[in-house]
PDB file of N, CA and C in Angstrom:
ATOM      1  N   UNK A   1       0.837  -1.174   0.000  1.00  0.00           N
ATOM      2  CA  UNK A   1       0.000   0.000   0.000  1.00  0.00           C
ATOM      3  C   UNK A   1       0.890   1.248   0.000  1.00  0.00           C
ATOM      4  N   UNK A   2       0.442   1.972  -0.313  1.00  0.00           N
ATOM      5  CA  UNK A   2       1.276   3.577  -0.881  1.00  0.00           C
ATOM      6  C   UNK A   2       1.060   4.620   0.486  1.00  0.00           C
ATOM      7  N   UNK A   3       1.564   4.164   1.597  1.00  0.00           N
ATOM      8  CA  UNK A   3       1.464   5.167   2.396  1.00  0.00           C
ATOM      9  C   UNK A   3       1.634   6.153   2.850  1.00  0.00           C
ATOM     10  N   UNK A   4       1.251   7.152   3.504  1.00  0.00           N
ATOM     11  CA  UNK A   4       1.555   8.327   3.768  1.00  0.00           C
ATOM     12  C   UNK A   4       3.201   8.641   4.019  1.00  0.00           C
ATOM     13  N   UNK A   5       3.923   7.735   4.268  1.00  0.00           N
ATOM     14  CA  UNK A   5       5.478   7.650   4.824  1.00  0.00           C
ATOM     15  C   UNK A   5       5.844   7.099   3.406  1.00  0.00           C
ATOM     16  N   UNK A   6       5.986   6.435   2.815  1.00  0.00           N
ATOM     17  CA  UNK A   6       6.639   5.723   1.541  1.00  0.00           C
ATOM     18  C   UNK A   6       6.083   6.855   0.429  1.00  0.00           C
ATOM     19  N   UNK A   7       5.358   7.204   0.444  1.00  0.00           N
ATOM     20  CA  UNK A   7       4.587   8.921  -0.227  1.00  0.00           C
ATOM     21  C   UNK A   7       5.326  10.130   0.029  1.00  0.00           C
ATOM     22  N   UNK A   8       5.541  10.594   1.295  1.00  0.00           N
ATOM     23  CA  UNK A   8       6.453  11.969   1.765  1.00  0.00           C
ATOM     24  C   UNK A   8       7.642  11.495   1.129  1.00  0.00           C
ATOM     25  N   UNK A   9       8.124  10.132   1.705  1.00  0.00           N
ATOM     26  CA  UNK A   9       9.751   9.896   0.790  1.00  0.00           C
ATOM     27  C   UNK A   9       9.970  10.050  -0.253  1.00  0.00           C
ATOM     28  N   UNK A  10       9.275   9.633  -1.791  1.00  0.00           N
ATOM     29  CA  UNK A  10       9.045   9.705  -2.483  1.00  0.00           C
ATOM     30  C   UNK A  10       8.865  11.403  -3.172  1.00  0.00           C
ATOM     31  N   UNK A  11       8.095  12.094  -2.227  1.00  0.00           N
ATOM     32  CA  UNK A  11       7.872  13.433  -3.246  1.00  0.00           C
ATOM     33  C   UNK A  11       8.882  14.201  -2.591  1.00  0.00           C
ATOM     34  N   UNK A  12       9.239  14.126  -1.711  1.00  0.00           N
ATOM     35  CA  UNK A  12      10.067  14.921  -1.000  1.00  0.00           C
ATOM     36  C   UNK A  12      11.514  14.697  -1.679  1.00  0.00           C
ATOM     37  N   UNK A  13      11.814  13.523  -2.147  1.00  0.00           N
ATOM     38  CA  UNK A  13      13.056  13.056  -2.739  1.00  0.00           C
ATOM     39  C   UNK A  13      12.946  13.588  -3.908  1.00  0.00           C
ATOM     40  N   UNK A  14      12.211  13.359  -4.949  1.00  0.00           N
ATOM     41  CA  UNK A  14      11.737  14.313  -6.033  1.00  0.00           C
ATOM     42  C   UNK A  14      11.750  15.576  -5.939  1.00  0.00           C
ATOM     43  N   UNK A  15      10.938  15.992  -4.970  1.00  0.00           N
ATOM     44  CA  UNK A  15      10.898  17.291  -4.808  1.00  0.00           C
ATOM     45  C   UNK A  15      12.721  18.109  -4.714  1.00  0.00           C
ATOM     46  N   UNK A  16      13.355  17.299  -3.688  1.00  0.00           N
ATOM     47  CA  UNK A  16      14.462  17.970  -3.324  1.00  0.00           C
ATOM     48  C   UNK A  16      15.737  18.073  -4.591  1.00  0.00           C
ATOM     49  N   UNK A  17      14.633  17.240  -6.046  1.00  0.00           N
ATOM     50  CA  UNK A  17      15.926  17.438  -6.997  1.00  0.00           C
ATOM     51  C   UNK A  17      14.794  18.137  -8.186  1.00  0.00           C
ATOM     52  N   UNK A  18      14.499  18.933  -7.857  1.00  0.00           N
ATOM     53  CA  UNK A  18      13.194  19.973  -8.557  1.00  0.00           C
ATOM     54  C   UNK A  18      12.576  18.678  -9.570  1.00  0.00           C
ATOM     55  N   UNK A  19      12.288  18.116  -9.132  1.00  0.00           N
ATOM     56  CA  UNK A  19      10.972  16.979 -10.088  1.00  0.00           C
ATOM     57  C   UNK A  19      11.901  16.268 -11.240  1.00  0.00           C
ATOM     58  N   UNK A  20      13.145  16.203 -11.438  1.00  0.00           N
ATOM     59  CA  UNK A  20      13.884  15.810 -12.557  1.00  0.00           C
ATOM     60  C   UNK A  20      14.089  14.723 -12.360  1.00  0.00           C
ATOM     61  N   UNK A  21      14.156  13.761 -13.516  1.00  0.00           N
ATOM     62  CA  UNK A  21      13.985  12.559 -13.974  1.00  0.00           C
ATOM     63  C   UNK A  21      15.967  11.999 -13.823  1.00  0.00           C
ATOM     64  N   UNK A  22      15.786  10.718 -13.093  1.00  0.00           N
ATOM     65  CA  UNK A  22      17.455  10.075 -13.459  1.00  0.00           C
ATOM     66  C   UNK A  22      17.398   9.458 -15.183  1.00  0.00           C
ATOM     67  N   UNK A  23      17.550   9.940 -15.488  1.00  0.00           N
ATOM     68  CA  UNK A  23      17.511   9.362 -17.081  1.00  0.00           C
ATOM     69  C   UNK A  23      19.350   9.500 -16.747  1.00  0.00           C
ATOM     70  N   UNK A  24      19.269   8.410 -17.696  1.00  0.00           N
ATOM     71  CA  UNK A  24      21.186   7.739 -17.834  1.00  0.00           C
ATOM     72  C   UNK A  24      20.973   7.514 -19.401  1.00  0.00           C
ATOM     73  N   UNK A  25      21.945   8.923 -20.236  1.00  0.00           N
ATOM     74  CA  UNK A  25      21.694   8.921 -21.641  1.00  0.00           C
ATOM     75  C   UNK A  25      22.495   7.454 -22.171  1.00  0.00           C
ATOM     76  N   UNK A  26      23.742   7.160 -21.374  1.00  0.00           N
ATOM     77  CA  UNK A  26      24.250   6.072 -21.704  1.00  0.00           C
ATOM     78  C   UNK A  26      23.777   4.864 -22.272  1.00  0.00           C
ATOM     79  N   UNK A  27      22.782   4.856 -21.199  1.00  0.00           N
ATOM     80  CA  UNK A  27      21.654   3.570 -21.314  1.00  0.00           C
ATOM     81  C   UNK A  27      20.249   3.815 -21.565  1.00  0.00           C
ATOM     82  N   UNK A  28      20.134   4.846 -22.214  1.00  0.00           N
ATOM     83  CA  UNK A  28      18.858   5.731 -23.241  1.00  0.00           C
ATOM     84  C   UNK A  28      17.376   5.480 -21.869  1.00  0.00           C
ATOM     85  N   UNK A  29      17.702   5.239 -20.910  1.00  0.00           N
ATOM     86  CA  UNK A  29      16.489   4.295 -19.854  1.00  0.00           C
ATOM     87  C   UNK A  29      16.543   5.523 -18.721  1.00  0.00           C
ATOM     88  N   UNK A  30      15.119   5.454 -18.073  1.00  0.00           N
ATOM     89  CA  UNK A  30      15.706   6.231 -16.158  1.00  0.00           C
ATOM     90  C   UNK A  30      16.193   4.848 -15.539  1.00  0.00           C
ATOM     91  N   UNK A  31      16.658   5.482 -14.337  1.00  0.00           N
ATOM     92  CA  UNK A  31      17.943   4.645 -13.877  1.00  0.00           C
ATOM     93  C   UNK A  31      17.307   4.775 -11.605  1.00  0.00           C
ATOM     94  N   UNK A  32      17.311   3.773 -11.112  1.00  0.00           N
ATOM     95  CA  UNK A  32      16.608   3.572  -9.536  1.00  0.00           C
ATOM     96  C   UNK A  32      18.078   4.854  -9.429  1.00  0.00           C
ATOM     97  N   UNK A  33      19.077   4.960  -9.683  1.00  0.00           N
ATOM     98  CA  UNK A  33      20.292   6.173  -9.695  1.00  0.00           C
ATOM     99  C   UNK A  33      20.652   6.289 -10.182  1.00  0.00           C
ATOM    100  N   UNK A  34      20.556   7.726 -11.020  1.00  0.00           N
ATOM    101  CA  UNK A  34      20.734   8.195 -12.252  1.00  0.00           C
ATOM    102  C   UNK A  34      22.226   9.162 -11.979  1.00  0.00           C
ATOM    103  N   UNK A  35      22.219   9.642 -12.995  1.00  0.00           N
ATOM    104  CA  UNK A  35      23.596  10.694 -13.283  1.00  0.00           C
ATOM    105  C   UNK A  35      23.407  11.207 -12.083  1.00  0.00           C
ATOM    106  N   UNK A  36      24.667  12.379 -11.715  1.00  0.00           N
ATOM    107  CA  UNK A  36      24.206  13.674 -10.926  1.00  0.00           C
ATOM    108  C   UNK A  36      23.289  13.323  -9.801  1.00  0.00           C
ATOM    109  N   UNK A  37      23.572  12.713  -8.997  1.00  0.00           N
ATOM    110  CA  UNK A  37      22.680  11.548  -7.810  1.00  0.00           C
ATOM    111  C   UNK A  37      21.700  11.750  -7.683  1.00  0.00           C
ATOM    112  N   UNK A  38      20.792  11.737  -9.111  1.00  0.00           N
ATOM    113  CA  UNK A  38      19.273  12.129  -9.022  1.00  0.00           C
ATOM    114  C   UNK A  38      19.133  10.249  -8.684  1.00  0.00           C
ATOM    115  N   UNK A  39      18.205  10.535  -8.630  1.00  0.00           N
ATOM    116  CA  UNK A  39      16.900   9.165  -8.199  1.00  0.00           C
ATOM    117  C   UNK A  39      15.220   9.234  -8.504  1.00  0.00           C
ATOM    118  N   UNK A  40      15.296   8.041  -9.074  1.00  0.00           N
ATOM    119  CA  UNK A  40      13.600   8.196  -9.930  1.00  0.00           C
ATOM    120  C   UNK A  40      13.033   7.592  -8.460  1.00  0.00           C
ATOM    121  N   UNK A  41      11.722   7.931  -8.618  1.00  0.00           N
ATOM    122  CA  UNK A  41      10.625   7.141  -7.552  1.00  0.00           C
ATOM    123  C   UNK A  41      10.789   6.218  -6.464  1.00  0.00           C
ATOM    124  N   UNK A  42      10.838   5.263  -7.631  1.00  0.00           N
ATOM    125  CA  UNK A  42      11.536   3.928  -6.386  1.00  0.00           C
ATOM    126  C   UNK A  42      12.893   4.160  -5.791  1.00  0.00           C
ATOM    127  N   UNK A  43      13.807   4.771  -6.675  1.00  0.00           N
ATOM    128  CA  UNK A  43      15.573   5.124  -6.593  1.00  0.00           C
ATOM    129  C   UNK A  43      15.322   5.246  -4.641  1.00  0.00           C
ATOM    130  N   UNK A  44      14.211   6.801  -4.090  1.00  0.00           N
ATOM    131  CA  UNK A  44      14.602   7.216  -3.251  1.00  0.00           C
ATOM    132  C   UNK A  44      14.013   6.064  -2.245  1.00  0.00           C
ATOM    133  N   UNK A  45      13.012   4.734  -2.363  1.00  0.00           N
ATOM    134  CA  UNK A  45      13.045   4.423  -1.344  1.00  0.00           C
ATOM    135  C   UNK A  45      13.794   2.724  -1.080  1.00  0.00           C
ATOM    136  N   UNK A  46      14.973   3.115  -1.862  1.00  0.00           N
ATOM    137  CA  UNK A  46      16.064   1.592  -2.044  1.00  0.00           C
ATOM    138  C   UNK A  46      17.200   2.341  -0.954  1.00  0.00           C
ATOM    139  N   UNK A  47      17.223   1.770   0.318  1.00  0.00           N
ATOM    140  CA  UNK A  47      17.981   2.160   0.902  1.00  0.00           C
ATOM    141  C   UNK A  47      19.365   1.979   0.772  1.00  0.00           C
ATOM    142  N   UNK A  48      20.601   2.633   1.023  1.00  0.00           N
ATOM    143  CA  UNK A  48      21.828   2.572   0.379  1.00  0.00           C
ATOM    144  C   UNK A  48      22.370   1.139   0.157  1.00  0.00           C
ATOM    145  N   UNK A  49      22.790   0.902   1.392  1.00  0.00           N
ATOM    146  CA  UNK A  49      23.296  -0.676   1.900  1.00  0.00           C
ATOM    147  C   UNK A  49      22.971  -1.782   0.909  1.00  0.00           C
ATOM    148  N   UNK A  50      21.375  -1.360   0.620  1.00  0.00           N
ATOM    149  CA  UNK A  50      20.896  -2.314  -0.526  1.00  0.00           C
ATOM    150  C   UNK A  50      20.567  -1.994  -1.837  1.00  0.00           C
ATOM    151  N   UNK A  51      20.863  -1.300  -2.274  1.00  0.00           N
ATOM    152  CA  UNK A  51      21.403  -0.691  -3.918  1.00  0.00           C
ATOM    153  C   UNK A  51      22.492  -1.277  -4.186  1.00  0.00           C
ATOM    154  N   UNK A  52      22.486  -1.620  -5.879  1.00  0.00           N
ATOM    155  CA  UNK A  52      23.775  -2.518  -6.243  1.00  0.00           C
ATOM    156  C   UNK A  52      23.216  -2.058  -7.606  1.00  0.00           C
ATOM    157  N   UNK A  53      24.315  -1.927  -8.464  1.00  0.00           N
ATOM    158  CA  UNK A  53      24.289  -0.909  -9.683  1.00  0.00           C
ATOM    159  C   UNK A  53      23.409  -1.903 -10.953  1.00  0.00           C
ATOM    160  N   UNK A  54      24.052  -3.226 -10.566  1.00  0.00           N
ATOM    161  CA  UNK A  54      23.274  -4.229 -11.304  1.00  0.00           C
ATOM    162  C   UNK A  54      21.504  -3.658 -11.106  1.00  0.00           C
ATOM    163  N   UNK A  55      20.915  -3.141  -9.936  1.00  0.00           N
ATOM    164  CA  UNK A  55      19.171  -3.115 -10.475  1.00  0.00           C
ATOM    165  C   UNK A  55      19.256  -1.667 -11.352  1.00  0.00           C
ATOM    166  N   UNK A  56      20.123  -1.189 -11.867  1.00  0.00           N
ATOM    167  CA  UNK A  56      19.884  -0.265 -13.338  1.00  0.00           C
ATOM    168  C   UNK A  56      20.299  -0.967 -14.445  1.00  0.00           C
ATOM    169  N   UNK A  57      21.557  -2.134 -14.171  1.00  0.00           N
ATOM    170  CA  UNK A  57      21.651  -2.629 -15.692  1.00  0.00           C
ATOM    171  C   UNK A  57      20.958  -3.889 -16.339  1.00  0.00           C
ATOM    172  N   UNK A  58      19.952  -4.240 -15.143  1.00  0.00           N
ATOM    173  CA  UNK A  58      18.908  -4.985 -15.730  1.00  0.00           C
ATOM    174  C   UNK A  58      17.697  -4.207 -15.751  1.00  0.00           C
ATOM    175  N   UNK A  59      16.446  -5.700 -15.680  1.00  0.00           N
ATOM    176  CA  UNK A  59      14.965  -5.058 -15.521  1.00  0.00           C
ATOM    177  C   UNK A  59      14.750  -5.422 -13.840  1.00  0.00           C
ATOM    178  N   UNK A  60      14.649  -4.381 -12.941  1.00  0.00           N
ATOM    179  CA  UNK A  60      14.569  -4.844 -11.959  1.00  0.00           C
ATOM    180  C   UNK A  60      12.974  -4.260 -11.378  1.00  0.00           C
ATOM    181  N   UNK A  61      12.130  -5.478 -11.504  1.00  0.00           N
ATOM    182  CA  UNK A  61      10.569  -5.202 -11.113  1.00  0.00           C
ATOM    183  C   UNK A  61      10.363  -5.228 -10.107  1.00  0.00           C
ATOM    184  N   UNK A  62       9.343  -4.861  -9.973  1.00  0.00           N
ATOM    185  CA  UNK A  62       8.440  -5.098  -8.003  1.00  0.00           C
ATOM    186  C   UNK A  62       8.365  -6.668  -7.851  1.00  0.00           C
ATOM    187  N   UNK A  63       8.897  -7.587  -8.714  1.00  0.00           N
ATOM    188  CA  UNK A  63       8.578  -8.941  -8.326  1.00  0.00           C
ATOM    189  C   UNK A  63      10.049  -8.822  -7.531  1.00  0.00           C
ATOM    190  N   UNK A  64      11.385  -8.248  -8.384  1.00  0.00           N
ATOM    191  CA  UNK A  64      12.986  -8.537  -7.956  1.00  0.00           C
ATOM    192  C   UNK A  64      12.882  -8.038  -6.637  1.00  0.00           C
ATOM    193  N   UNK A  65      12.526  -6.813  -6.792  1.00  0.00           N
ATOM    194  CA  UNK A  65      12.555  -6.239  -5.007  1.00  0.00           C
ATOM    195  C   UNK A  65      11.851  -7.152  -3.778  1.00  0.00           C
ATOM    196  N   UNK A  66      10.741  -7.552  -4.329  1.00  0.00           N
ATOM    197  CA  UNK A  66       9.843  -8.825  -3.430  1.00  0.00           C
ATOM    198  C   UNK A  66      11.146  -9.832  -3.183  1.00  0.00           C
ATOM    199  N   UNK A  67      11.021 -10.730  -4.158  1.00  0.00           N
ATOM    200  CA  UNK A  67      11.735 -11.532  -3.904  1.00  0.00           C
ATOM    201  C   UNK A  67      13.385 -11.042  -3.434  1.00  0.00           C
ATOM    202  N   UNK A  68      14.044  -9.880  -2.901  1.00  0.00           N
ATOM    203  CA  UNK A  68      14.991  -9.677  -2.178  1.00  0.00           C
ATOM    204  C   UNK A  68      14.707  -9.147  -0.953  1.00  0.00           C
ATOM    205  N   UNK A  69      13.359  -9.235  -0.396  1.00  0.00           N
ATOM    206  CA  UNK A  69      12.724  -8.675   0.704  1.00  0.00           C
ATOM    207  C   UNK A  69      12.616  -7.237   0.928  1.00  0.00           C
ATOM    208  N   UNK A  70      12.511  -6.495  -0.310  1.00  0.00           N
ATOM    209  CA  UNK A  70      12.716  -4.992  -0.368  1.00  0.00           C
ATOM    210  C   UNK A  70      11.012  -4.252  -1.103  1.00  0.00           C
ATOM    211  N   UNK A  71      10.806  -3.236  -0.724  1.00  0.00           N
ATOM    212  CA  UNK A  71       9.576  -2.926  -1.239  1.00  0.00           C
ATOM    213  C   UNK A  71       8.151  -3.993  -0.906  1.00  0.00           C
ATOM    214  N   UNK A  72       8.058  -4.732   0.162  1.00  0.00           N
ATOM    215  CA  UNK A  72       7.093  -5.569  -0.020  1.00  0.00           C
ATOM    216  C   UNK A  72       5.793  -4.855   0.360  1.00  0.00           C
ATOM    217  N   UNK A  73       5.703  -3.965   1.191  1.00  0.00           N
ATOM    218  CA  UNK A  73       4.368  -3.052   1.217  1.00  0.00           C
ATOM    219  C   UNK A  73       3.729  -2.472   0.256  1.00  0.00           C
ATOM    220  N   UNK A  74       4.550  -2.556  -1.085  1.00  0.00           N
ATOM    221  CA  UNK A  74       3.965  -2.024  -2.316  1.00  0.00           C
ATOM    222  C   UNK A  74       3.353  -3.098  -3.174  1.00  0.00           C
ATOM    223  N   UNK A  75       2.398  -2.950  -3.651  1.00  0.00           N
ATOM    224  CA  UNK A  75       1.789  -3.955  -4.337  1.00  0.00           C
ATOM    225  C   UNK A  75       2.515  -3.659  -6.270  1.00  0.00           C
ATOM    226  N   UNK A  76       2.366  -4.703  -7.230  1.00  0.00           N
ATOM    227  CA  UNK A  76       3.065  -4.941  -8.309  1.00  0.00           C
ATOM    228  C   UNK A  76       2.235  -3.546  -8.950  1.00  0.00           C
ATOM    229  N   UNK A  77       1.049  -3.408  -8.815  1.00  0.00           N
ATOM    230  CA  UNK A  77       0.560  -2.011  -9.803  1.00  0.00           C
ATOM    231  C   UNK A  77       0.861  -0.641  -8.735  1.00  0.00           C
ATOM    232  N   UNK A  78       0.927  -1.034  -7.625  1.00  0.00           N
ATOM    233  CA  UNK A  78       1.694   0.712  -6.742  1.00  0.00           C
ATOM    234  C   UNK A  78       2.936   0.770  -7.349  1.00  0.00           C
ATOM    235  N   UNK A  79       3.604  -0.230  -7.265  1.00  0.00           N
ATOM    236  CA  UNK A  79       5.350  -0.154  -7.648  1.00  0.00           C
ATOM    237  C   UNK A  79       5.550   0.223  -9.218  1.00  0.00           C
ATOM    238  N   UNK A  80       4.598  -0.085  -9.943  1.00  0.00           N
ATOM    239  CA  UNK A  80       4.471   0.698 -11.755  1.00  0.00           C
ATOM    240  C   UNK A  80       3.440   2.281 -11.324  1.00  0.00           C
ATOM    241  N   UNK A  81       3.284   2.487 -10.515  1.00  0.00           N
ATOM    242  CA  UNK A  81       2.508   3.613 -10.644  1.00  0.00           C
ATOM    243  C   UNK A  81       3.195   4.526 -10.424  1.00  0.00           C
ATOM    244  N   UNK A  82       4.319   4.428  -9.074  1.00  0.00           N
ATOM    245  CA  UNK A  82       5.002   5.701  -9.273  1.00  0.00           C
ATOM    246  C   UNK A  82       6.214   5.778  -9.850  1.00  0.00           C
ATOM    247  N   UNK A  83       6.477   3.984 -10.217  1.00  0.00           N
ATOM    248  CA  UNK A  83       7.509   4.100 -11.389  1.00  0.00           C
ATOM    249  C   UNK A  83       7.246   5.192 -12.431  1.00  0.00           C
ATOM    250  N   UNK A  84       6.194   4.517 -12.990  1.00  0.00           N
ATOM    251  CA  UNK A  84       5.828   5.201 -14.311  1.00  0.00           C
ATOM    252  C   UNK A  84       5.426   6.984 -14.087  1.00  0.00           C
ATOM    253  N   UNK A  85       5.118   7.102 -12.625  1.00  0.00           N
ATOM    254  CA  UNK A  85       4.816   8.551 -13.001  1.00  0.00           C
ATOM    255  C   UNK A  85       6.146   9.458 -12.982  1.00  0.00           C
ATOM    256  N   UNK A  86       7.201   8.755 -12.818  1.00  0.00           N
ATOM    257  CA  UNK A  86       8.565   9.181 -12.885  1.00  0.00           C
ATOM    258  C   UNK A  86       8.929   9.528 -14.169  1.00  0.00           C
ATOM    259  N   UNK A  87       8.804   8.029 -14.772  1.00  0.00           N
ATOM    260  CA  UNK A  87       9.442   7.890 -15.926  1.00  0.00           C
ATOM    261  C   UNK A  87       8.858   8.521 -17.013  1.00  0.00           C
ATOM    262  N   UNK A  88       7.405   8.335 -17.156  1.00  0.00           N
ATOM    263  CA  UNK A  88       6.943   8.719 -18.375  1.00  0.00           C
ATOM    264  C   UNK A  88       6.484  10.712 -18.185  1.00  0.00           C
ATOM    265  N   UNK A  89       6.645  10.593 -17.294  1.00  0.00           N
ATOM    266  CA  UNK A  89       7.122  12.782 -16.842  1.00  0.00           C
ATOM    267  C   UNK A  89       7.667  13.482 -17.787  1.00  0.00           C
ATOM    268  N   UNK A  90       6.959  14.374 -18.848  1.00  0.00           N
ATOM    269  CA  UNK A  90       7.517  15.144 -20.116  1.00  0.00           C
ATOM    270  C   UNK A  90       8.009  16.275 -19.705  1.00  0.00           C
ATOM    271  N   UNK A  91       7.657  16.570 -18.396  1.00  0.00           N
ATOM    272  CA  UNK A  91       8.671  17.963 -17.677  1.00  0.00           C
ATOM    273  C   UNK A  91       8.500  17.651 -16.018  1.00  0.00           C
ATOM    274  N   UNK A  92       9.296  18.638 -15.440  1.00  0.00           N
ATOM    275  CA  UNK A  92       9.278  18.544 -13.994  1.00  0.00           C
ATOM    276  C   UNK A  92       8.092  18.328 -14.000  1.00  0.00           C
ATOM    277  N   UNK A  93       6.881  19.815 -13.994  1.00  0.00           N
ATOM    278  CA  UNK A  93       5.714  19.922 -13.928  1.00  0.00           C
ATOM    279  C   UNK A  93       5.036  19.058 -14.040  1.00  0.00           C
ATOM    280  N   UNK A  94       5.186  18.368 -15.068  1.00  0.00           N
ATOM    281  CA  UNK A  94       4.187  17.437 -15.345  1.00  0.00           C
ATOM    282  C   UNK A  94       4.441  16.244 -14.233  1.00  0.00           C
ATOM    283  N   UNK A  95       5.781  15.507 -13.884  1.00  0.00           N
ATOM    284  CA  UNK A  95       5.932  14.912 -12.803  1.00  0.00           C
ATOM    285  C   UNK A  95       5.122  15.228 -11.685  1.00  0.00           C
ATOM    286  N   UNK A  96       5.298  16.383 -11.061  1.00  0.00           N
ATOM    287  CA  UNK A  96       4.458  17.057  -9.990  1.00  0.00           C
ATOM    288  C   UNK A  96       3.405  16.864 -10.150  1.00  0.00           C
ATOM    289  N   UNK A  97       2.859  16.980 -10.880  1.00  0.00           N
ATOM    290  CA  UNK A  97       1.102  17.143 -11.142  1.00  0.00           C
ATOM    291  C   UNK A  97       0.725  15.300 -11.066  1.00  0.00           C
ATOM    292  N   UNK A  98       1.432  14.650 -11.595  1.00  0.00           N
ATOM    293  CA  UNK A  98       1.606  13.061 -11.797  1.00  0.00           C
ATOM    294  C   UNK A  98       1.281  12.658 -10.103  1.00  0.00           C
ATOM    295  N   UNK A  99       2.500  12.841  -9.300  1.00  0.00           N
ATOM    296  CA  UNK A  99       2.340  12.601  -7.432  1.00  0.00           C
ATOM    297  C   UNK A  99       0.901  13.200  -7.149  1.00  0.00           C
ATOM    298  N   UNK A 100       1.104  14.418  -7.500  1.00  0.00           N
ATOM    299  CA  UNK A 100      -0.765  15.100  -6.623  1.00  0.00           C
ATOM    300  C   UNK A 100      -1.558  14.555  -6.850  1.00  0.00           C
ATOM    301  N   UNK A 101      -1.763  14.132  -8.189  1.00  0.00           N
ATOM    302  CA  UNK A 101      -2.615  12.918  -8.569  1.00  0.00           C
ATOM    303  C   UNK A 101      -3.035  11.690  -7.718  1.00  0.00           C
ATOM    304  N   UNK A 102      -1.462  10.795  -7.797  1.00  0.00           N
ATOM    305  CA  UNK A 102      -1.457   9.753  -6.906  1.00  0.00           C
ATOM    306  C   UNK A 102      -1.720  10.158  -5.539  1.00  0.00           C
ATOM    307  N   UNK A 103      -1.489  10.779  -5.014  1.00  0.00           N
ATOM    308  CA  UNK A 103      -1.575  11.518  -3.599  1.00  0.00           C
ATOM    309  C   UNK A 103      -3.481  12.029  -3.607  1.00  0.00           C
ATOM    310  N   UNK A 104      -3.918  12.290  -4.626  1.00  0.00           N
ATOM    311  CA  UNK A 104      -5.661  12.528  -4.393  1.00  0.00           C
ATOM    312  C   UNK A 104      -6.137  11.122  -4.433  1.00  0.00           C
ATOM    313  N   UNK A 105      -6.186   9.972  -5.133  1.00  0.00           N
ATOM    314  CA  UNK A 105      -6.712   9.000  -5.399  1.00  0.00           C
ATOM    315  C   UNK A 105      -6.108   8.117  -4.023  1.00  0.00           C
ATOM    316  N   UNK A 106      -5.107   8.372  -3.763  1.00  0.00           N
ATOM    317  CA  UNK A 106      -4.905   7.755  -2.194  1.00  0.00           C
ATOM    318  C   UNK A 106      -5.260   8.302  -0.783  1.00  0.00           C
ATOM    319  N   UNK A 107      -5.478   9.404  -1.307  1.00  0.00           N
ATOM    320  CA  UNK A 107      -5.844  10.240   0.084  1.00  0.00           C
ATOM    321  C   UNK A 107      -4.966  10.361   0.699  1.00  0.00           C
ATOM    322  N   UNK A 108      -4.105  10.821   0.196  1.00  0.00           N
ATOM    323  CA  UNK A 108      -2.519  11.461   0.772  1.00  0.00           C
ATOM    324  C   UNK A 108      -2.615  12.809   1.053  1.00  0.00           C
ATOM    325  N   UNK A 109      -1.922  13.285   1.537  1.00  0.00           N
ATOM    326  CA  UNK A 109      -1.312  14.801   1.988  1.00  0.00           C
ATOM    327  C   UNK A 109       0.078  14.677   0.643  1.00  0.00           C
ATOM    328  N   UNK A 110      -0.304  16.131  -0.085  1.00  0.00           N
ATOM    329  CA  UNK A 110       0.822  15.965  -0.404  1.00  0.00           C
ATOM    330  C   UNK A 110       1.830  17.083   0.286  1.00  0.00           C
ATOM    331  N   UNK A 111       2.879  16.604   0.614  1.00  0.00           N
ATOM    332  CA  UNK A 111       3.880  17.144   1.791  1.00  0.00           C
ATOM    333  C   UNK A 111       4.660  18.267   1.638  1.00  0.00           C
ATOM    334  N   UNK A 112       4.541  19.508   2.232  1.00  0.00           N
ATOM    335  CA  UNK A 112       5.034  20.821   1.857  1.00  0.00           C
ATOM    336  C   UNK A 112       6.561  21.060   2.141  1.00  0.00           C
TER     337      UNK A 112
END
């Protein structure tokens, strides 16, 4: 479930890199840590210790994180939802507007 705490982390982590996307031109893809220590969605809630560069140079899904005991409070369509509202983001703005979204349909606060 997308909670109010896994939610603040999330926009607040975004937020603190003005809504910009880790896109890694190298690997034409966004990246869980991108260039310039941005971080997409999920990026900010993979805690250090357990980040390993390998989950950008594969496909690393909400099943990989399950099965490494990471992310399990998120269900397989929460974990594409704020993937995707990362990734598919055509400007900051539009990112932003993407969370408030998710944040109305969950009944979130979104966090100032």
């Amino acid at each position: 479930m997308i909670t109010q705490e896994i939610f603040n982390t999330v926009y607040l982590g975004l937020a603190a890199q003005d809504f910009r996307q880790s896109y890694d031109d190298d690997t034409d893809q966004c990246a869980y840590r991108g260039p310039n220590n941005l971080k997409c969605a999920i990026g900010h809630l993979i805690p250090d210790d357990k980040y390993h560069p390998e989950m950008d140079g594969s496909i690393w899904l909400a099943r990989n994180f399950h099965a490494a005991r990471m992310l399990t409070e998120l269900s397989r369509d929460e974990f594409s939802l704020l993937q995707n509202a990362h990734d598919y983001a055509n400007t900051p703005a539009d990112m932003r507007e993407r969370f408030e979204s998710i944040a109305k349909t969950y009944n979130l606060k979104v966090p100032a």
